[in-house]
C-alpha atoms as a PDB file:
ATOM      1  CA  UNK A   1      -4.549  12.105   0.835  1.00  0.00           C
ATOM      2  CA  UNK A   2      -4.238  13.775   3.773  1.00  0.00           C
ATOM      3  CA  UNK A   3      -3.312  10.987   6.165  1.00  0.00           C
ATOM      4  CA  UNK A   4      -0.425   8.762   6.426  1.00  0.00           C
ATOM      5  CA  UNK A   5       1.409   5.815   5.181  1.00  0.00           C
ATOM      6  CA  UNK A   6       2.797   2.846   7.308  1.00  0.00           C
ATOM      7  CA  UNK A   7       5.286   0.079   5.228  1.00  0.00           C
ATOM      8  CA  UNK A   8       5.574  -3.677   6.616  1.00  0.00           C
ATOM      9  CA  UNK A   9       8.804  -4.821   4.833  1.00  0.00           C
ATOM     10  CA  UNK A  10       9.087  -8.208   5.967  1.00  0.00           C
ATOM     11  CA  UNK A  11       6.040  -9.712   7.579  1.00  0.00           C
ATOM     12  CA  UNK A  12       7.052 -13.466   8.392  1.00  0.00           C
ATOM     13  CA  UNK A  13       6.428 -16.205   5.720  1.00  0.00           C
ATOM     14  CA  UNK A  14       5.768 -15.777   2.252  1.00  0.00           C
ATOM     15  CA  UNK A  15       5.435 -11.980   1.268  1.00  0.00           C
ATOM     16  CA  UNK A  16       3.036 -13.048  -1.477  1.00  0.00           C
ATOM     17  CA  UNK A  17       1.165 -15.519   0.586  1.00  0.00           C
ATOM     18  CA  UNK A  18      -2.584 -15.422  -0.282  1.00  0.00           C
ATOM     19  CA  UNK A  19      -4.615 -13.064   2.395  1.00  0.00           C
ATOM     20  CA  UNK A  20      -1.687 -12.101   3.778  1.00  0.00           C
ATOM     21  CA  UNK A  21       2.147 -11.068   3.681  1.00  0.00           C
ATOM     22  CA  UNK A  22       3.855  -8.013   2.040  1.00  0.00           C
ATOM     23  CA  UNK A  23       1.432  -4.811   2.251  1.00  0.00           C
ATOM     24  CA  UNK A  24       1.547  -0.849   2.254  1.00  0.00           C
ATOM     25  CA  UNK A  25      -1.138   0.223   4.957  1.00  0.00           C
ATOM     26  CA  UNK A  26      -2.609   3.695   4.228  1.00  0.00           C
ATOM     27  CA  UNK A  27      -4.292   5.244   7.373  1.00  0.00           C
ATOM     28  CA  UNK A  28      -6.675   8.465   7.116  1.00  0.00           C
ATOM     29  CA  UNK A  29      -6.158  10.553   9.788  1.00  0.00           C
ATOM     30  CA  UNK A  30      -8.985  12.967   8.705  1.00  0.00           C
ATOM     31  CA  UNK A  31     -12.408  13.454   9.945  1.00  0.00           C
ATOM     32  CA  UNK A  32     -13.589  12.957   6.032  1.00  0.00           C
ATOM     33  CA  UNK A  33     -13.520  10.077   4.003  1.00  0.00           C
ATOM     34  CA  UNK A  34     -10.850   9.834   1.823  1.00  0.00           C
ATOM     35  CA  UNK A  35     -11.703   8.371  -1.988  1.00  0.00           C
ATOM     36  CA  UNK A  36      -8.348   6.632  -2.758  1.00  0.00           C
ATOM     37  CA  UNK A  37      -9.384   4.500  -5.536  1.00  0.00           C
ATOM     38  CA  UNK A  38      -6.889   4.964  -9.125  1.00  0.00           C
ATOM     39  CA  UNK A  39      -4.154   5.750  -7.221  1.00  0.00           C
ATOM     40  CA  UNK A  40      -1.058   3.424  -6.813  1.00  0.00           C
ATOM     41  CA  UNK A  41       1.884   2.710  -4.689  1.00  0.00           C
ATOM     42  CA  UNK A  42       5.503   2.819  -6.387  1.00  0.00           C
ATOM     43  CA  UNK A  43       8.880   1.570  -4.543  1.00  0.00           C
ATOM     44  CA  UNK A  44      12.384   2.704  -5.177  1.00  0.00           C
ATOM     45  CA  UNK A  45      12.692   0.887  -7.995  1.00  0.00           C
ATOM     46  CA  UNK A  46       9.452   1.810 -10.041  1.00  0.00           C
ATOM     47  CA  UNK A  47       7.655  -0.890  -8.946  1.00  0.00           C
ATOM     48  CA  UNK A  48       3.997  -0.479  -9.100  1.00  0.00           C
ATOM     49  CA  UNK A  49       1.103  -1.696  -6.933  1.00  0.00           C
ATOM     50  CA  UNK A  50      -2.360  -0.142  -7.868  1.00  0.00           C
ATOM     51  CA  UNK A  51      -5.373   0.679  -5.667  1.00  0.00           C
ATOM     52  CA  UNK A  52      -8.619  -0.204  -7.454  1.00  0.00           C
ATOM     53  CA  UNK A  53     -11.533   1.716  -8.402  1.00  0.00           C
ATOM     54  CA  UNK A  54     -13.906   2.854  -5.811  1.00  0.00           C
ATOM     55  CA  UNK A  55     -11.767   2.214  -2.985  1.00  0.00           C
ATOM     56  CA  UNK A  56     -12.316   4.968  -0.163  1.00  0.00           C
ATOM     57  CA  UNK A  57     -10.992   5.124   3.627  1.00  0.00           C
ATOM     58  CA  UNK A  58     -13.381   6.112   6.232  1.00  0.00           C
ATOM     59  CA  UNK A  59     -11.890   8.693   8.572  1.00  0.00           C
ATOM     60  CA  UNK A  60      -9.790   6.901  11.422  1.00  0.00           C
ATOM     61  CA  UNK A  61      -9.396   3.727   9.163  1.00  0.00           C
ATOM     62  CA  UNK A  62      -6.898   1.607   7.672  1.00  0.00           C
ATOM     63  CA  UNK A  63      -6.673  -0.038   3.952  1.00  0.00           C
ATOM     64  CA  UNK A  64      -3.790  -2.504   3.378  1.00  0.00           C
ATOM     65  CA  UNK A  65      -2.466  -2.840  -0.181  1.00  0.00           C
ATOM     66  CA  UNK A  66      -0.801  -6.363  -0.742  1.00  0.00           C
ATOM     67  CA  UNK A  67       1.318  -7.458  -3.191  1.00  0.00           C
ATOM     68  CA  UNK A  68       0.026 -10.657  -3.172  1.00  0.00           C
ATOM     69  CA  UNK A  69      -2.938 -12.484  -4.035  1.00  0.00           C
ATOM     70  CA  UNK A  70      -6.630 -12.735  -1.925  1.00  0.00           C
ATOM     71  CA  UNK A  71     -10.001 -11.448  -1.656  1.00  0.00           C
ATOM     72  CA  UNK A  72     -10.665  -8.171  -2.375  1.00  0.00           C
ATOM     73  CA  UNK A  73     -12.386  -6.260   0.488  1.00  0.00           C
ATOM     74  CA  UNK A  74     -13.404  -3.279   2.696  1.00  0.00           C
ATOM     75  CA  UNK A  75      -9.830  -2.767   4.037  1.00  0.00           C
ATOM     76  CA  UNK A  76      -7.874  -4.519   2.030  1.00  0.00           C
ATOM     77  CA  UNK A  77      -6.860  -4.483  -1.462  1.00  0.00           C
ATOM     78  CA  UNK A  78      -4.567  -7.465  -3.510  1.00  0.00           C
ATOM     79  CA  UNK A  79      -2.442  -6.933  -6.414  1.00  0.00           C
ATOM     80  CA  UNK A  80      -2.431 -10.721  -6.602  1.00  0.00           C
ATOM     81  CA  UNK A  81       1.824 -10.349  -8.124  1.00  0.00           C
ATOM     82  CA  UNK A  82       3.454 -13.722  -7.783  1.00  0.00           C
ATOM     83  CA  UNK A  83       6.433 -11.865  -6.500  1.00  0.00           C
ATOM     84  CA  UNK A  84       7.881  -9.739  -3.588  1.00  0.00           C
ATOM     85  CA  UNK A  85       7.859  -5.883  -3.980  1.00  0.00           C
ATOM     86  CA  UNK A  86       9.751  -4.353  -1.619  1.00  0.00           C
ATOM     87  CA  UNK A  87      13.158  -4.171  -1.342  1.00  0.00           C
ATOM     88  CA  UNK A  88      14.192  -6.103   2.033  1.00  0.00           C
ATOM     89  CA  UNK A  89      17.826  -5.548   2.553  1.00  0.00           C
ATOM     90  CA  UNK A  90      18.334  -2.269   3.357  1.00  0.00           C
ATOM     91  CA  UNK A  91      15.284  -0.289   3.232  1.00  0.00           C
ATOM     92  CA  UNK A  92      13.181   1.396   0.600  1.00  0.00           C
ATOM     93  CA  UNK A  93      11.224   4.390  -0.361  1.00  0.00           C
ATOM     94  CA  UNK A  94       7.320   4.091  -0.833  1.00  0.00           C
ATOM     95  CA  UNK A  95       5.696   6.853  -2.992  1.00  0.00           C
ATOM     96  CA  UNK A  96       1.916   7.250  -2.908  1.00  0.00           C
ATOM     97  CA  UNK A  97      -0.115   8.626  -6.039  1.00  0.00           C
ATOM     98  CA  UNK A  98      -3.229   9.680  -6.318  1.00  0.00           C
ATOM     99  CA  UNK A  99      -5.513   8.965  -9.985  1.00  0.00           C
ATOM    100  CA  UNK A 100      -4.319  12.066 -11.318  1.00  0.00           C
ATOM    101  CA  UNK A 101      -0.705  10.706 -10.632  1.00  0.00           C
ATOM    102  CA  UNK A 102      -0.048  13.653  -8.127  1.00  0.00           C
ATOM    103  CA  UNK A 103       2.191  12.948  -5.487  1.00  0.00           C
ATOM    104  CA  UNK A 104       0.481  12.789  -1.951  1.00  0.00           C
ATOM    105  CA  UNK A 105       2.584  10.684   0.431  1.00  0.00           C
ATOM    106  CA  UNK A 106       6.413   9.121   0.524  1.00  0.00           C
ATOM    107  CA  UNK A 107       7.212   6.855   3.140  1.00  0.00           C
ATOM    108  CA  UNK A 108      10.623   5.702   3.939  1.00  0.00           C
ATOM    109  CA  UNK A 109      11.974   3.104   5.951  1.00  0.00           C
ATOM    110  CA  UNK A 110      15.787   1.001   6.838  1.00  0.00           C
ATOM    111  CA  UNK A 111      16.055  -2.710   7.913  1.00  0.00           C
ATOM    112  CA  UNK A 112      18.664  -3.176  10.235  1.00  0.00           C
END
């Protein structure tokens, strides 16, 4: 994906809060719409969080992939886990995949 990749680590409350909470936002900085669907997230630790089928990003717009459960939609994407993902102590490292597992995006980021 040609784009970028923005990590909230520790959103108040919950981070597995339904509609809400911890989340990955990918951002598509092309003019093109970006097919993203298949791919999936992994943290540090191997931790996965998956993007499902069909999911695309319209050029200039946002999807955020939670951890937690809600409603799938335009936008937004839950992995409906019961528990946290990223690591909130120190900081962590957030590698994007596309379906073909090729590596398209790392993010990093420290909590001080």
């Amino acid at each position: 994906m040609s784009g970028g990749m923005i990590v909230f680590p520790d959103p108040g409350g919950d981070d597995v809060q339904p509609e809400t909470g911890e989340h990955v936002v990918l951002r598509n900085t092309t003019s093109r719409t970006v097919a993203v669907g298949g791919g999936y997230l992994r943290d540090q630790a191997g931790n996965l969080l998956t993007i499902g089928a069909g999911y695309t990003i319209p050029p200039g717009s946002l999807l955020r992939v939670y951890v937690g459960p809600g409603t799938n939609r335009p936008g937004a994407y839950y992995n409906g886990r019961t528990a946290g993902f990223l690591n909130n102590t120190g900081g962590d490292t957030i590698s994007y995949f596309g379906p073909d597992h090729a590596l398209l995006d790392i993010n990093s980021y420290m909590v001080s």
